[in-house]
C-alpha atoms as a PDB file:
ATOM      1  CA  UNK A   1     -44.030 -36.238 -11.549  1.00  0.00           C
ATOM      2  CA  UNK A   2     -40.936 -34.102 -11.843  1.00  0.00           C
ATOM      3  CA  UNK A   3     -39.657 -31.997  -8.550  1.00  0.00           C
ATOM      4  CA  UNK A   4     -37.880 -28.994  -9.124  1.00  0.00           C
ATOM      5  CA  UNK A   5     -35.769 -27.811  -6.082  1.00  0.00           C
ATOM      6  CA  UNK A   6     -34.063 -24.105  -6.275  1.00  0.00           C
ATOM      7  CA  UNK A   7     -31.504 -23.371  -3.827  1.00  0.00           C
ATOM      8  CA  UNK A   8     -30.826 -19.648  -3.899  1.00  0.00           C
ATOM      9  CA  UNK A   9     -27.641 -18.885  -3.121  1.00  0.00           C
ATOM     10  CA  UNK A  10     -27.158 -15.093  -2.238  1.00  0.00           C
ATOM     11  CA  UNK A  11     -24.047 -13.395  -4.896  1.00  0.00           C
ATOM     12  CA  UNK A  12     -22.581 -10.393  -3.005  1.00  0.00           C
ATOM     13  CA  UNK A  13     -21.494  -7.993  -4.898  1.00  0.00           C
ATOM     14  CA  UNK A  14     -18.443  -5.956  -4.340  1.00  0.00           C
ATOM     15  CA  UNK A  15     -20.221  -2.671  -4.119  1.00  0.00           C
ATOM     16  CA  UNK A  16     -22.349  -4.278  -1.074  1.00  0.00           C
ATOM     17  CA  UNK A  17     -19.391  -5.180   0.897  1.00  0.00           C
ATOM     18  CA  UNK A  18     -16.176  -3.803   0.219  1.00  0.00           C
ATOM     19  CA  UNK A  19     -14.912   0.293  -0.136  1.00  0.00           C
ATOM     20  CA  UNK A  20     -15.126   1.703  -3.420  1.00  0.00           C
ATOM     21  CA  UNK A  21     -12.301   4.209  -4.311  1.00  0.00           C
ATOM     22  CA  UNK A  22     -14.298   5.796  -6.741  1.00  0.00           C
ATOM     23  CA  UNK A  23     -14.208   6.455 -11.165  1.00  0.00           C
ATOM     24  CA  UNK A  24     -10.746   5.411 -12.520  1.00  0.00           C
ATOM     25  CA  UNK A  25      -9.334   5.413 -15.615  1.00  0.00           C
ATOM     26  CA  UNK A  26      -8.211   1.773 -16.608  1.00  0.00           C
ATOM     27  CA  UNK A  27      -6.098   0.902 -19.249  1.00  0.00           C
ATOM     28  CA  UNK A  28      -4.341  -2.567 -19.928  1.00  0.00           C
ATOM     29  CA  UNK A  29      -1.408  -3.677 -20.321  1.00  0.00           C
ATOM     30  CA  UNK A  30       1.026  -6.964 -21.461  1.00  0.00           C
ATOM     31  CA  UNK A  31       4.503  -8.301 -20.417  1.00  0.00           C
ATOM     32  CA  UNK A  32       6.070  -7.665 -23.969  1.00  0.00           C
ATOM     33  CA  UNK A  33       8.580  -5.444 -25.157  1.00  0.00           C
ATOM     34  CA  UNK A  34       5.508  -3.987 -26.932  1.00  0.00           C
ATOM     35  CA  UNK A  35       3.664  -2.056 -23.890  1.00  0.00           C
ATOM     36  CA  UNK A  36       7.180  -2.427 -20.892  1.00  0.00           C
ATOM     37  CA  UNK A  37       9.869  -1.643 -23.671  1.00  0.00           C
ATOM     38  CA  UNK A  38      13.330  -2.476 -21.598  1.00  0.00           C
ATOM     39  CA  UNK A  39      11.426  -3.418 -18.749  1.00  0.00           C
ATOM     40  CA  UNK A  40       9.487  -6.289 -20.458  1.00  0.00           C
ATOM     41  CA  UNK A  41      11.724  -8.844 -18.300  1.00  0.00           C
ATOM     42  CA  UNK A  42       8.720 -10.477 -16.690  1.00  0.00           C
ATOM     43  CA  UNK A  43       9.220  -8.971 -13.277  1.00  0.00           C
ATOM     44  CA  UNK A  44       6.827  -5.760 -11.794  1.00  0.00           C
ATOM     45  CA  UNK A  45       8.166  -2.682  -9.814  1.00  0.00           C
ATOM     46  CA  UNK A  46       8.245  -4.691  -6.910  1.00  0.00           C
ATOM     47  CA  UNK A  47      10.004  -7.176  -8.104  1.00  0.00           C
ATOM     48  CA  UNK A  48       7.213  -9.920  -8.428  1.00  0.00           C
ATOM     49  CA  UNK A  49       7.620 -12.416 -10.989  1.00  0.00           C
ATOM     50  CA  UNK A  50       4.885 -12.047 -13.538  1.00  0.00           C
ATOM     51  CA  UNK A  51       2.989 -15.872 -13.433  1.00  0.00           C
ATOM     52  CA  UNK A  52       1.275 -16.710 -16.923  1.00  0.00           C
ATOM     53  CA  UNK A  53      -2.420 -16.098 -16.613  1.00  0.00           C
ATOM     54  CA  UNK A  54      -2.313 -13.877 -13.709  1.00  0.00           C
ATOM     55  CA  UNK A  55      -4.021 -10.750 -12.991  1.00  0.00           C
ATOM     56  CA  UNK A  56      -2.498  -7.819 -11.372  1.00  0.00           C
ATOM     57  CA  UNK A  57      -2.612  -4.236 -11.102  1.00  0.00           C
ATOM     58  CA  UNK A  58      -0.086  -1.064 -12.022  1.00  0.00           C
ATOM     59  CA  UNK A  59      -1.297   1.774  -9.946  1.00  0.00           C
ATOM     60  CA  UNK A  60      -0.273   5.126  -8.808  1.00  0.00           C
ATOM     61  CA  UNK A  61       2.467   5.429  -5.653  1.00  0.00           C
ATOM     62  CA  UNK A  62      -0.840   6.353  -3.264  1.00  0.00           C
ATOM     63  CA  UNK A  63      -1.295   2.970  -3.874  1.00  0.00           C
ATOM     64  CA  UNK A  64       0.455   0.310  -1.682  1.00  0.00           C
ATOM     65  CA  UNK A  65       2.013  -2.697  -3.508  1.00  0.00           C
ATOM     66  CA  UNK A  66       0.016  -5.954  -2.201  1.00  0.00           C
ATOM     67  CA  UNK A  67      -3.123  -4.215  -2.118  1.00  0.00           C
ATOM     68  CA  UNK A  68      -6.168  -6.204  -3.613  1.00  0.00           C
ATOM     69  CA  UNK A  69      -8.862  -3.919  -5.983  1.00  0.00           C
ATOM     70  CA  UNK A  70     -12.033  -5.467  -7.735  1.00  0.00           C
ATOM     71  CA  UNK A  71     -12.359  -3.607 -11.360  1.00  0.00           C
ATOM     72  CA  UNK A  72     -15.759  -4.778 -13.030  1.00  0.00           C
ATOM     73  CA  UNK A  73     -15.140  -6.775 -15.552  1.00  0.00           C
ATOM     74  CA  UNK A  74     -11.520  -7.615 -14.636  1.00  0.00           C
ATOM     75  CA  UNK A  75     -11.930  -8.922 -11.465  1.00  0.00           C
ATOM     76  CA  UNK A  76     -10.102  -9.058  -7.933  1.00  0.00           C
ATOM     77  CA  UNK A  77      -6.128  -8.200  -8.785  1.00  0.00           C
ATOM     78  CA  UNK A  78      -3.016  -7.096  -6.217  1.00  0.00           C
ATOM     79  CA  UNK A  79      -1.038  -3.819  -7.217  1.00  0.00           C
ATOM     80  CA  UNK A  80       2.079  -5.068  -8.097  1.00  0.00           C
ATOM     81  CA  UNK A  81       3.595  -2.380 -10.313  1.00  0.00           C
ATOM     82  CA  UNK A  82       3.904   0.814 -11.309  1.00  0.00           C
ATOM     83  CA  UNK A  83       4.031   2.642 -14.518  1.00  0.00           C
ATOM     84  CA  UNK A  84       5.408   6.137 -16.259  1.00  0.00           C
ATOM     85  CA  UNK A  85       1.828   7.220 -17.485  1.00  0.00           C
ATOM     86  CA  UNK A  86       0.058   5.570 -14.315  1.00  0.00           C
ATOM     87  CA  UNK A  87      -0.530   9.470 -12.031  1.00  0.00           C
ATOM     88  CA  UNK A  88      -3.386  10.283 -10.128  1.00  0.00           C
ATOM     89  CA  UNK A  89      -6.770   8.694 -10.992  1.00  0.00           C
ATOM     90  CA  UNK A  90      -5.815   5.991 -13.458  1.00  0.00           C
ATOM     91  CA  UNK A  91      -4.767   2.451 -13.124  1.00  0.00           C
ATOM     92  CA  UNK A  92      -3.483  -0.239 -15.833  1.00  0.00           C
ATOM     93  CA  UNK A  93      -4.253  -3.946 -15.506  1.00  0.00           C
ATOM     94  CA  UNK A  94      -2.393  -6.878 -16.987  1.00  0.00           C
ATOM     95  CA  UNK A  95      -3.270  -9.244 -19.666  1.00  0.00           C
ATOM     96  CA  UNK A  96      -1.675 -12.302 -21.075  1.00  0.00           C
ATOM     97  CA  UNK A  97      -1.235 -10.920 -24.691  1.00  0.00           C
ATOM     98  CA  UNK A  98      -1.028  -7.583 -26.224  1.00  0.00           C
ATOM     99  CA  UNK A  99      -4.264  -8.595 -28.297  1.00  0.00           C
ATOM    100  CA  UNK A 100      -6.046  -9.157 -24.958  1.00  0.00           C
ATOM    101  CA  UNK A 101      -4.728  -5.614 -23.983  1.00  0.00           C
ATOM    102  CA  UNK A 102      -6.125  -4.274 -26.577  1.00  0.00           C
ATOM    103  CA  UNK A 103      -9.092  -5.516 -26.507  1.00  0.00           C
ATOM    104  CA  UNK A 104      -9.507  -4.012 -22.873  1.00  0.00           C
ATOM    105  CA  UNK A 105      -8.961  -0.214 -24.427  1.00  0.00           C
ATOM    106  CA  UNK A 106     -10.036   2.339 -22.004  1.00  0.00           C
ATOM    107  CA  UNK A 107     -12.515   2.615 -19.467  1.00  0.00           C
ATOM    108  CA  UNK A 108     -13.992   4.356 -16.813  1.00  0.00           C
ATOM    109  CA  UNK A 109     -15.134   2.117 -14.038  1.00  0.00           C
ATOM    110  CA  UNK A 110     -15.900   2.363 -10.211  1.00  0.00           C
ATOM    111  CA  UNK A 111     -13.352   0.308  -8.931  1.00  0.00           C
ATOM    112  CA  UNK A 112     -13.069  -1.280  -5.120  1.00  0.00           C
ATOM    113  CA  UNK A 113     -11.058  -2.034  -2.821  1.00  0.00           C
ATOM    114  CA  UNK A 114     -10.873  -4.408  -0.204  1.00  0.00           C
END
């Protein structure tokens, strides 16, 4: 006789829990000289050093540095830089490689903050 035991374990979602902020625009970004041009140096606007793998966020001046957003299918990232094109609405998220960027294109998600 076989005994199957299910142990639910409840998933919160973001959306049940935490703000959202509303519809951005989301772009994506890499490191290289490709998408930074001069700036591609490996640090962000505030002067973090970009770690390989990481995730983090360039959004609009409204936005404090250090603050932690969920974007669906991107997860949980800090705002750690800024950007030329980033204004109003519209944030841009890093990726590892410019491929991985790409990939990404553009989107309009709901995006949340914590």
């Amino acid at each position: 006789m076989i005994s199957l035991v299910f142990l639910l374990i409840p998933f919160v979602f973001p959306q049940d829990t935490h703000e959202s902020i509303g519809t951005w625009v989301v772009t994506a970004y890499c490191a290289g000289p490709c998408c930074c041009g001069k700036w591609s140096d490996g640090r962000t606007a505030n002067n973090h050093i970009i770690q390989d793998g990481e995730h983090l966020i360039a959004a609009p001046p409204g936005i404090p540095f250090g603050t932690m957003l969920y974007v669906p299918g991107y997860g949980w990232a800090t705002v750690q830089d800024r950007g030329g094109s980033i204004k109003g609405k519209r944030l841009d998220l890093l990726f590892p490689t410019h491929q991985e960027a790409l990939q990404w294109g553009r989107r309009e998600v709901e995006v949340f903050k914590q």
